[in-house]
PDB file of N, CA and C in Angstrom:
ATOM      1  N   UNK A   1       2.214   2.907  -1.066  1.00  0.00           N
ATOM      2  CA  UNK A   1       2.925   1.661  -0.895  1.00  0.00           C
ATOM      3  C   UNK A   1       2.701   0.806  -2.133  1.00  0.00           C
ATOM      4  N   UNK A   2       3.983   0.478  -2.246  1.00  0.00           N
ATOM      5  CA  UNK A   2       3.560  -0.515  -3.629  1.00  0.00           C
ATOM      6  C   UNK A   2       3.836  -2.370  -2.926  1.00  0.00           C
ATOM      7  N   UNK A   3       3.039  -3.040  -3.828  1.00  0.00           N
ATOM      8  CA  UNK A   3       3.223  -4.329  -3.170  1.00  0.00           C
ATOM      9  C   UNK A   3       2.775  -5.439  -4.406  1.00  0.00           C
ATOM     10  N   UNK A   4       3.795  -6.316  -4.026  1.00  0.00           N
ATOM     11  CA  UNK A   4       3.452  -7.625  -4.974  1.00  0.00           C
ATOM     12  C   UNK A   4       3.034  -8.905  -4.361  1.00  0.00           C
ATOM     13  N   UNK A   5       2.244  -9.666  -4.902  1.00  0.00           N
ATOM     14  CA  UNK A   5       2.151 -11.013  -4.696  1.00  0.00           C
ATOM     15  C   UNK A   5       2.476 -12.116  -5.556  1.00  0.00           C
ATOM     16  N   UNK A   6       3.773 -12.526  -5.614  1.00  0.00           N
ATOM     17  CA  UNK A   6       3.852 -13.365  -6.485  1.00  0.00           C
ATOM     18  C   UNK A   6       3.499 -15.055  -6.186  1.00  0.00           C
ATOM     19  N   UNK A   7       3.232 -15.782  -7.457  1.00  0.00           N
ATOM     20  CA  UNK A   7       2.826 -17.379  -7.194  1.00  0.00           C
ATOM     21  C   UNK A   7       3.339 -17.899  -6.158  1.00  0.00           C
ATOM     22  N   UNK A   8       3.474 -17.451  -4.988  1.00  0.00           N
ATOM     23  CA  UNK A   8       4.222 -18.213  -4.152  1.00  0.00           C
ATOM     24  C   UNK A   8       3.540 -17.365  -2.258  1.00  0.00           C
ATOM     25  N   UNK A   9       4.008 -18.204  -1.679  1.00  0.00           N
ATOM     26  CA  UNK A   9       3.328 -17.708  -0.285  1.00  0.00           C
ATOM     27  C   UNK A   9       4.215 -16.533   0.201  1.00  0.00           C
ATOM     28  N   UNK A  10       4.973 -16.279  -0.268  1.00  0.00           N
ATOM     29  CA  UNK A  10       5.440 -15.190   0.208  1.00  0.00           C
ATOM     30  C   UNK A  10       4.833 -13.747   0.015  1.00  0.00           C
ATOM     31  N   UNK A  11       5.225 -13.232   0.413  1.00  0.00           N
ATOM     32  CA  UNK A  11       4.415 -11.409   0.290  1.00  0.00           C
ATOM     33  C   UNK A  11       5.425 -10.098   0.373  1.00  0.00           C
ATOM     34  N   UNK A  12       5.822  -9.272  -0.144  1.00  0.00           N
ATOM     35  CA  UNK A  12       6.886  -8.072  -0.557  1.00  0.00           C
ATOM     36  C   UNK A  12       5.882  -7.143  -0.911  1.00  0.00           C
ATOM     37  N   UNK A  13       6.339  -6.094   0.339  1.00  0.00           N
ATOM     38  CA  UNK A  13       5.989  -4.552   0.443  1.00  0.00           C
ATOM     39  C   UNK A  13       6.845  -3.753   0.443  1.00  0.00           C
ATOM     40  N   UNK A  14       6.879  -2.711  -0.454  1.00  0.00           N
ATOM     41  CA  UNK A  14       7.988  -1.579  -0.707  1.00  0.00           C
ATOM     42  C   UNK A  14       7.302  -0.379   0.008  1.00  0.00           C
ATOM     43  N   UNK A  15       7.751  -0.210   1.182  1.00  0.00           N
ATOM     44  CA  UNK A  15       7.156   1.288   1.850  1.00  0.00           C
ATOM     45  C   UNK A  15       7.996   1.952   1.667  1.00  0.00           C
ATOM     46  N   UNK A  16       8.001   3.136   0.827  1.00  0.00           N
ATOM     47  CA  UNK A  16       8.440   4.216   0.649  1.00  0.00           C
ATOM     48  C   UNK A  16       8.938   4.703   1.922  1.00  0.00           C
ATOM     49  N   UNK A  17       7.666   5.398   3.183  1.00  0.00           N
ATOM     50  CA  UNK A  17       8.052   6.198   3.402  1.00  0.00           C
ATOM     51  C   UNK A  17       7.139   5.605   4.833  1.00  0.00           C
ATOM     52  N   UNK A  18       7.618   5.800   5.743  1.00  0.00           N
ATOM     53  CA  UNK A  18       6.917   5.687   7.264  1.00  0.00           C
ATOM     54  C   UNK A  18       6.755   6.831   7.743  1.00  0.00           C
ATOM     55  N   UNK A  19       5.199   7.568   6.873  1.00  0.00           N
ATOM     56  CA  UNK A  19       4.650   8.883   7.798  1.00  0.00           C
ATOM     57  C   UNK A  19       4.445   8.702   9.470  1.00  0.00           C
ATOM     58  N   UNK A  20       4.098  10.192   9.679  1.00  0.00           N
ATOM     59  CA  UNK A  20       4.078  10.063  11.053  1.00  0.00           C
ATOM     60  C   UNK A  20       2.504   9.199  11.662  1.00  0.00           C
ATOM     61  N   UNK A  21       1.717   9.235  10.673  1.00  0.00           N
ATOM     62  CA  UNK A  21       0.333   8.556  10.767  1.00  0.00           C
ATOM     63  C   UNK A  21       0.490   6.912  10.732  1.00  0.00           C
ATOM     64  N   UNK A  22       1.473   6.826  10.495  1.00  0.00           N
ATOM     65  CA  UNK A  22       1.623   5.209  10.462  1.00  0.00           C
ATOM     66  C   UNK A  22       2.107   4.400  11.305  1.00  0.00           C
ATOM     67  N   UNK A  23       1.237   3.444  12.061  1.00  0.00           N
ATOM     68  CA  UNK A  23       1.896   2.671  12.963  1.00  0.00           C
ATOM     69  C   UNK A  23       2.958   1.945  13.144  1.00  0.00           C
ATOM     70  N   UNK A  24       4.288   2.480  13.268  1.00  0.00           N
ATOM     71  CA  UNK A  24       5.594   1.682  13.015  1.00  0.00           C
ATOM     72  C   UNK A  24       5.896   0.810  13.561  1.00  0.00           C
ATOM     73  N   UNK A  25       5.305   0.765  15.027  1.00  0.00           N
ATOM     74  CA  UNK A  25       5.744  -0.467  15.869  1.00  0.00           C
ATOM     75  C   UNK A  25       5.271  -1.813  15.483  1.00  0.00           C
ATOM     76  N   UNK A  26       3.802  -1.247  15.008  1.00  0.00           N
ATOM     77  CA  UNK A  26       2.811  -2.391  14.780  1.00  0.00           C
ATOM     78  C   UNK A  26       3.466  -2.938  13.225  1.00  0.00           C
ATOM     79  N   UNK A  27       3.929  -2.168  12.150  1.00  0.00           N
ATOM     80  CA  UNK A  27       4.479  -2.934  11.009  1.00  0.00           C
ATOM     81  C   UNK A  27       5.719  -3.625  11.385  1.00  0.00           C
ATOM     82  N   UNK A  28       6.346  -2.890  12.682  1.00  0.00           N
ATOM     83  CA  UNK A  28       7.455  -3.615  12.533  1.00  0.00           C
ATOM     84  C   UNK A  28       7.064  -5.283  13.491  1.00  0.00           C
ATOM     85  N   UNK A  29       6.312  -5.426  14.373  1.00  0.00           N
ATOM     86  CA  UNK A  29       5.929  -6.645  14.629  1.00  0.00           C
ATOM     87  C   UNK A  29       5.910  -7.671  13.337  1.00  0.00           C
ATOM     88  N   UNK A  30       4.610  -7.360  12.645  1.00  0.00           N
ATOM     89  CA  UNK A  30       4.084  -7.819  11.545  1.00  0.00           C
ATOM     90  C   UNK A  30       5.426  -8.594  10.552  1.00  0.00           C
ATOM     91  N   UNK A  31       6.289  -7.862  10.389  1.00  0.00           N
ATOM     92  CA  UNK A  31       7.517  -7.984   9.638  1.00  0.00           C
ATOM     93  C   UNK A  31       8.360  -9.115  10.532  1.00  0.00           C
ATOM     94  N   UNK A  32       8.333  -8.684  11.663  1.00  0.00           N
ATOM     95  CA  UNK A  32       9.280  -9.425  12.740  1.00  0.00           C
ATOM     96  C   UNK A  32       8.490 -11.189  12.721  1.00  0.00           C
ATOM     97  N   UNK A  33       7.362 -10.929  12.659  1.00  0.00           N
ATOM     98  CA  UNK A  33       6.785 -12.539  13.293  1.00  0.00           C
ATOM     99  C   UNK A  33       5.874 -13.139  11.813  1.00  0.00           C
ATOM    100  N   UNK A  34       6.268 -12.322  10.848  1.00  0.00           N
ATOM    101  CA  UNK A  34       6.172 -13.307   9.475  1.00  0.00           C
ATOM    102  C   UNK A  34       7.149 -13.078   8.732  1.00  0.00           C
ATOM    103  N   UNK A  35       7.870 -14.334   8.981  1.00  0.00           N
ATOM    104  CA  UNK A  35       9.497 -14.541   8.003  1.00  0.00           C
ATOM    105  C   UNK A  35       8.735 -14.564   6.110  1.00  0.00           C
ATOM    106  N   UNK A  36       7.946 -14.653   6.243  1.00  0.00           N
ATOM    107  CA  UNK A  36       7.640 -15.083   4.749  1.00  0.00           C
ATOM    108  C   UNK A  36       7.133 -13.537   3.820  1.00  0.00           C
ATOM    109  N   UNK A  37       7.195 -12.674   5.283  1.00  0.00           N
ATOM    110  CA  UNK A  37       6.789 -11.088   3.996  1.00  0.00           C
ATOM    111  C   UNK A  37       8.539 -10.318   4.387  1.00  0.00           C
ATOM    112  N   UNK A  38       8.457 -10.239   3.567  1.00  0.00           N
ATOM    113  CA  UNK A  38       9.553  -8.442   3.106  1.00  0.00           C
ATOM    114  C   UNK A  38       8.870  -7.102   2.839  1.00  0.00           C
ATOM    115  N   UNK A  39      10.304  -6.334   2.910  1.00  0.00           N
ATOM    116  CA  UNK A  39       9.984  -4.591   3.120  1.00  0.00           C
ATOM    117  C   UNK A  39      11.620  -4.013   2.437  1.00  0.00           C
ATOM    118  N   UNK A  40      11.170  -3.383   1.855  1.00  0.00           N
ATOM    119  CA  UNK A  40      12.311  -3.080   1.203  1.00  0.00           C
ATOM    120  C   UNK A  40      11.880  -1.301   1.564  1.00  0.00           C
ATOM    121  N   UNK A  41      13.066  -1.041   2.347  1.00  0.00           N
ATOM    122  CA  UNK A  41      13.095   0.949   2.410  1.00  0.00           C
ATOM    123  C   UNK A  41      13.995   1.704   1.526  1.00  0.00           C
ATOM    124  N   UNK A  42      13.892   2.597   1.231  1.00  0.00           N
ATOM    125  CA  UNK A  42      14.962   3.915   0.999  1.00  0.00           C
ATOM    126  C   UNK A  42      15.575   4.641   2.530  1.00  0.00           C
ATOM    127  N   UNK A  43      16.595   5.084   2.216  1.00  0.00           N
ATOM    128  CA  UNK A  43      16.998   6.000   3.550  1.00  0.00           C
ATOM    129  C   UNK A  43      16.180   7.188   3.816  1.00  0.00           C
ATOM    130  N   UNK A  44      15.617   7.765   2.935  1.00  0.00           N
ATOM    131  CA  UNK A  44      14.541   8.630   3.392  1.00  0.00           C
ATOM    132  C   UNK A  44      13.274   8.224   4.295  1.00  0.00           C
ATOM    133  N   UNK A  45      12.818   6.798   3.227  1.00  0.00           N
ATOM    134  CA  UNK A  45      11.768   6.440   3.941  1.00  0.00           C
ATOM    135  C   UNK A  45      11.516   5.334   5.205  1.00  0.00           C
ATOM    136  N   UNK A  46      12.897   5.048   5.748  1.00  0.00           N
ATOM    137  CA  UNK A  46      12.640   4.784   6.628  1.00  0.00           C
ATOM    138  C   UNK A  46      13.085   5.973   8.029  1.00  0.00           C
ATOM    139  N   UNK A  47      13.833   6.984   7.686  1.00  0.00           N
ATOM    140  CA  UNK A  47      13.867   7.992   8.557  1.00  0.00           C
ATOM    141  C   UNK A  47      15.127   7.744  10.081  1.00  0.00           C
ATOM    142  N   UNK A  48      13.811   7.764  10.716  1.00  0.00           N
ATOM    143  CA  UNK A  48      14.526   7.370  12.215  1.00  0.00           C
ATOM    144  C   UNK A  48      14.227   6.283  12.834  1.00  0.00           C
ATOM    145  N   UNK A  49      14.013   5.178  12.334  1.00  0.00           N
ATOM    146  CA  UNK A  49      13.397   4.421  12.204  1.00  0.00           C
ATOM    147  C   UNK A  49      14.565   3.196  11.752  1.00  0.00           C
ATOM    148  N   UNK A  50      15.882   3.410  11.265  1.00  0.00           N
ATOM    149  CA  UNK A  50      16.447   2.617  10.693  1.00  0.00           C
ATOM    150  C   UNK A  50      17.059   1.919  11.459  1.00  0.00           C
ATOM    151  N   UNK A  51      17.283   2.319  12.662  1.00  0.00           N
ATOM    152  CA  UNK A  51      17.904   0.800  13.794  1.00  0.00           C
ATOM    153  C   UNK A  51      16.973   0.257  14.026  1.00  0.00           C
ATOM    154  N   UNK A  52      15.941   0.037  14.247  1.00  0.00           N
ATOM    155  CA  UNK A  52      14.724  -0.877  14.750  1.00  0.00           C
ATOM    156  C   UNK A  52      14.398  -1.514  13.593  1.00  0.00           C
ATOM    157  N   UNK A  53      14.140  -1.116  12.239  1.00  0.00           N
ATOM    158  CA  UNK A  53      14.069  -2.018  10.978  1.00  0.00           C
ATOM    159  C   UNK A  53      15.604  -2.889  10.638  1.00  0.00           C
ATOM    160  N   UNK A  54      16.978  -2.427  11.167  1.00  0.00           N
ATOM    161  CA  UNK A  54      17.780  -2.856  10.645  1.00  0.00           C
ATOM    162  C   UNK A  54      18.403  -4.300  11.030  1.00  0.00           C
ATOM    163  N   UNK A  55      17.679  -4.793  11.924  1.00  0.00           N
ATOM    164  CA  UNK A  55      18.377  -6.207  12.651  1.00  0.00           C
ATOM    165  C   UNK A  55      17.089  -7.031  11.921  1.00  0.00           C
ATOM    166  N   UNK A  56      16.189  -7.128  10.856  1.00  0.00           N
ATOM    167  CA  UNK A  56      15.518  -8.151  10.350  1.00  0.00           C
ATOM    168  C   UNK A  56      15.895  -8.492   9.172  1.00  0.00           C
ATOM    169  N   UNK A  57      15.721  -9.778   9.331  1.00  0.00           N
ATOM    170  CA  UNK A  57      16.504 -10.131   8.025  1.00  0.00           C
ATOM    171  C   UNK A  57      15.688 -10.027   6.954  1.00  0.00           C
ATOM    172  N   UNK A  58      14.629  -9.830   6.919  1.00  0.00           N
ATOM    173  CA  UNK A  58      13.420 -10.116   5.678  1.00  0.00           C
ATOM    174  C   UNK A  58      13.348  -8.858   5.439  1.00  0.00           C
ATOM    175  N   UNK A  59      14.036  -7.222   5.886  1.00  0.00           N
ATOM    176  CA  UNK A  59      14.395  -5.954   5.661  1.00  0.00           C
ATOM    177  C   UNK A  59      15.274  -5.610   4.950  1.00  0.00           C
ATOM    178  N   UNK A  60      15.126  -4.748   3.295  1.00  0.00           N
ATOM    179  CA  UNK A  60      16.189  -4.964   3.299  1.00  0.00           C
ATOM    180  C   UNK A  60      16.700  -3.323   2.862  1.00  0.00           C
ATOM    181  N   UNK A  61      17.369  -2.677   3.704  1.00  0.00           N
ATOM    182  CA  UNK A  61      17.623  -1.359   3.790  1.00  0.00           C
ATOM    183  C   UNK A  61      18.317  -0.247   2.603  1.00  0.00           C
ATOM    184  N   UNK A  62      17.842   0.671   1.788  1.00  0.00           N
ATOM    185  CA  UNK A  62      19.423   0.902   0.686  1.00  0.00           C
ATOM    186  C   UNK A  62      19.522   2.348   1.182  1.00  0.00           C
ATOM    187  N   UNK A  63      20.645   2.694   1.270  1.00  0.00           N
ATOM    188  CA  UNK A  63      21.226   3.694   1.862  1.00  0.00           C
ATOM    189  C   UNK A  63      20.947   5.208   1.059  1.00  0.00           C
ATOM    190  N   UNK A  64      20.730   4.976  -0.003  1.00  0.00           N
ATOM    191  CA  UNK A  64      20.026   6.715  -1.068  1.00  0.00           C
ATOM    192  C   UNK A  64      18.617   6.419  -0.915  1.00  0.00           C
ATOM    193  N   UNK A  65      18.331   7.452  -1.585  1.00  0.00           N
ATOM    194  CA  UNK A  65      16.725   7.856  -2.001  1.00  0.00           C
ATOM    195  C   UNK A  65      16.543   6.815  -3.123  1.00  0.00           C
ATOM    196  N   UNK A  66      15.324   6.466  -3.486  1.00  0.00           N
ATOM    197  CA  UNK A  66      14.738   6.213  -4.440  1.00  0.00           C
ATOM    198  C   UNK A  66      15.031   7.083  -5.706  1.00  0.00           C
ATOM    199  N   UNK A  67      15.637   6.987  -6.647  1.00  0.00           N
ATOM    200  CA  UNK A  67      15.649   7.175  -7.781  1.00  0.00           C
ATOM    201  C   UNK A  67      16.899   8.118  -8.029  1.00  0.00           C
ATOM    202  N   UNK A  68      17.355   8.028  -6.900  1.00  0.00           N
ATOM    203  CA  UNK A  68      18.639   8.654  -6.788  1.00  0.00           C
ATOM    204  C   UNK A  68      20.250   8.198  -7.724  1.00  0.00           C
ATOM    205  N   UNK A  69      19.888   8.221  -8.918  1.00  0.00           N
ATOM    206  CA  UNK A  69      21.465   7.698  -9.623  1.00  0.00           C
ATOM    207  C   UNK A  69      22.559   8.141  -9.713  1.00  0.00           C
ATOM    208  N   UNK A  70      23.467   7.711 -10.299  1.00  0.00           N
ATOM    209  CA  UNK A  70      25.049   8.102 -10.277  1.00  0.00           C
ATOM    210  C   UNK A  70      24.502   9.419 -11.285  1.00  0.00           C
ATOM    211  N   UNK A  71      23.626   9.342 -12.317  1.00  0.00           N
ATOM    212  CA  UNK A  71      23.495  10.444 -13.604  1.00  0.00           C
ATOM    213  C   UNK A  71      22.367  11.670 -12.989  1.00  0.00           C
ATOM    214  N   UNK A  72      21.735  11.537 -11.855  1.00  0.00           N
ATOM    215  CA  UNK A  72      21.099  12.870 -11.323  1.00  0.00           C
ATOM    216  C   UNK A  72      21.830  13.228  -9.867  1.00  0.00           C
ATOM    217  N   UNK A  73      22.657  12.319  -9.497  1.00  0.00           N
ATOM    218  CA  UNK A  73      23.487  13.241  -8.489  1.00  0.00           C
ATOM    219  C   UNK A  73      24.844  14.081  -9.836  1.00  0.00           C
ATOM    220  N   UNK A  74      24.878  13.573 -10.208  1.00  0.00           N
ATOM    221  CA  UNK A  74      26.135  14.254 -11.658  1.00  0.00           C
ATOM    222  C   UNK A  74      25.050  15.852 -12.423  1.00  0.00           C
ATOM    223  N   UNK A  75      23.911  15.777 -12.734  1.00  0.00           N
ATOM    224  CA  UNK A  75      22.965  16.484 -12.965  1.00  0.00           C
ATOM    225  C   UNK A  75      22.817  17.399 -11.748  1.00  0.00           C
ATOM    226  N   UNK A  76      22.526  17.058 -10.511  1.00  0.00           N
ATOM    227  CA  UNK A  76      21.870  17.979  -9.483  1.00  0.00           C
ATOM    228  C   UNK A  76      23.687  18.905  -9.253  1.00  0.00           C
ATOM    229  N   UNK A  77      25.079  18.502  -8.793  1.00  0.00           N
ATOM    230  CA  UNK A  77      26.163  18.963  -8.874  1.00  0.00           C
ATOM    231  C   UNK A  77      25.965  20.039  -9.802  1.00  0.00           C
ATOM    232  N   UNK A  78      25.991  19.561 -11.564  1.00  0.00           N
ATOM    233  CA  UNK A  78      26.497  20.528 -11.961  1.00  0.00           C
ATOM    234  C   UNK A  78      25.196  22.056 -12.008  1.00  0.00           C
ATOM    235  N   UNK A  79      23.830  20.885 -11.588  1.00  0.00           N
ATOM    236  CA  UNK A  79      22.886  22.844 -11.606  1.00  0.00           C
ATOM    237  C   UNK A  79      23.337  23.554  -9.975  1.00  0.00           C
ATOM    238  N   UNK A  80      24.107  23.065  -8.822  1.00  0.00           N
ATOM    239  CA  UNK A  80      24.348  23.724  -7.892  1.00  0.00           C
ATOM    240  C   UNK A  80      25.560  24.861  -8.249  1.00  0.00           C
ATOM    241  N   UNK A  81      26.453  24.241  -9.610  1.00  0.00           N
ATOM    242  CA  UNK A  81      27.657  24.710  -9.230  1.00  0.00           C
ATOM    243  C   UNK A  81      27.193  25.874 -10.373  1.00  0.00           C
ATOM    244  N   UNK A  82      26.074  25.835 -11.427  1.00  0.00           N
ATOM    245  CA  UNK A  82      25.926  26.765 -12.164  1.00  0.00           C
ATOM    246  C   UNK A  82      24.852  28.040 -11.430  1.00  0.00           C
ATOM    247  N   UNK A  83      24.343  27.634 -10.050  1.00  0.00           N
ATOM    248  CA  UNK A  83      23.919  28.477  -9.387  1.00  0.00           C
ATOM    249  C   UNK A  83      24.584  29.339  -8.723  1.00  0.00           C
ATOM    250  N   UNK A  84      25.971  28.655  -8.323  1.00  0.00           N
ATOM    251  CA  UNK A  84      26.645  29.418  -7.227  1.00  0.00           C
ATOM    252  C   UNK A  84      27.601  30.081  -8.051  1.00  0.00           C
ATOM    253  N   UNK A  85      27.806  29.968  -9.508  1.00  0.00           N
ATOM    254  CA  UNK A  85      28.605  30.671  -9.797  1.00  0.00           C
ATOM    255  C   UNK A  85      27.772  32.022 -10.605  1.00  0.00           C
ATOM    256  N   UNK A  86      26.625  32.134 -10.707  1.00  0.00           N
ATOM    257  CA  UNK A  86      25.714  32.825 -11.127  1.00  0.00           C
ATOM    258  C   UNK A  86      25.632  33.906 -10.417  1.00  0.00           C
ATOM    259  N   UNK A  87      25.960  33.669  -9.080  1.00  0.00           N
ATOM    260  CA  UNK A  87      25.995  34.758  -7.884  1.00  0.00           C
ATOM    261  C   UNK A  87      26.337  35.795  -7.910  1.00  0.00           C
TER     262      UNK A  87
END
């Protein structure tokens, strides 16, 4: 988990990823009853998990993976299509 504190009372946590070891209900309280922290997910890392994170407003959800760009989905395409034609 990465996390910042900047000069200010607020608090921002980037959880990657909500293993199965991790108490989800209990972060999602935490999130729910302090307006002043954020959570920013990936679609991976919030899983199954994304309707119950998705009605807070201090959540803020992005629909790809982490590091997922327009130039490695263009990259990952063309090594699938040089695999399948390799066949």
């Amino acid at each position: 988990m990465c996390e910042f504190r900047p000069n200010s009372s607020y608090y921002c946590a980037r959880r990657c990823i909500l293993d199965p070891i991790f108490d989800v209900l209990a972060y999602f309280a935490w999130l729910q009853n302090d307006p002043t922290s954020f959570n920013i997910f990936n679609s991976d890392g919030i899983g199954t998990h994304y309707q119950l994170f998705s009605d807070l407003k201090n959540v803020l959800l992005y629909p790809r993976s982490a590091g997922f760009t327009e130039e490695s989905k263009v990259r990952l395409t063309q090594k699938v299509i040089a695999n399948l034609t390799s066949l």
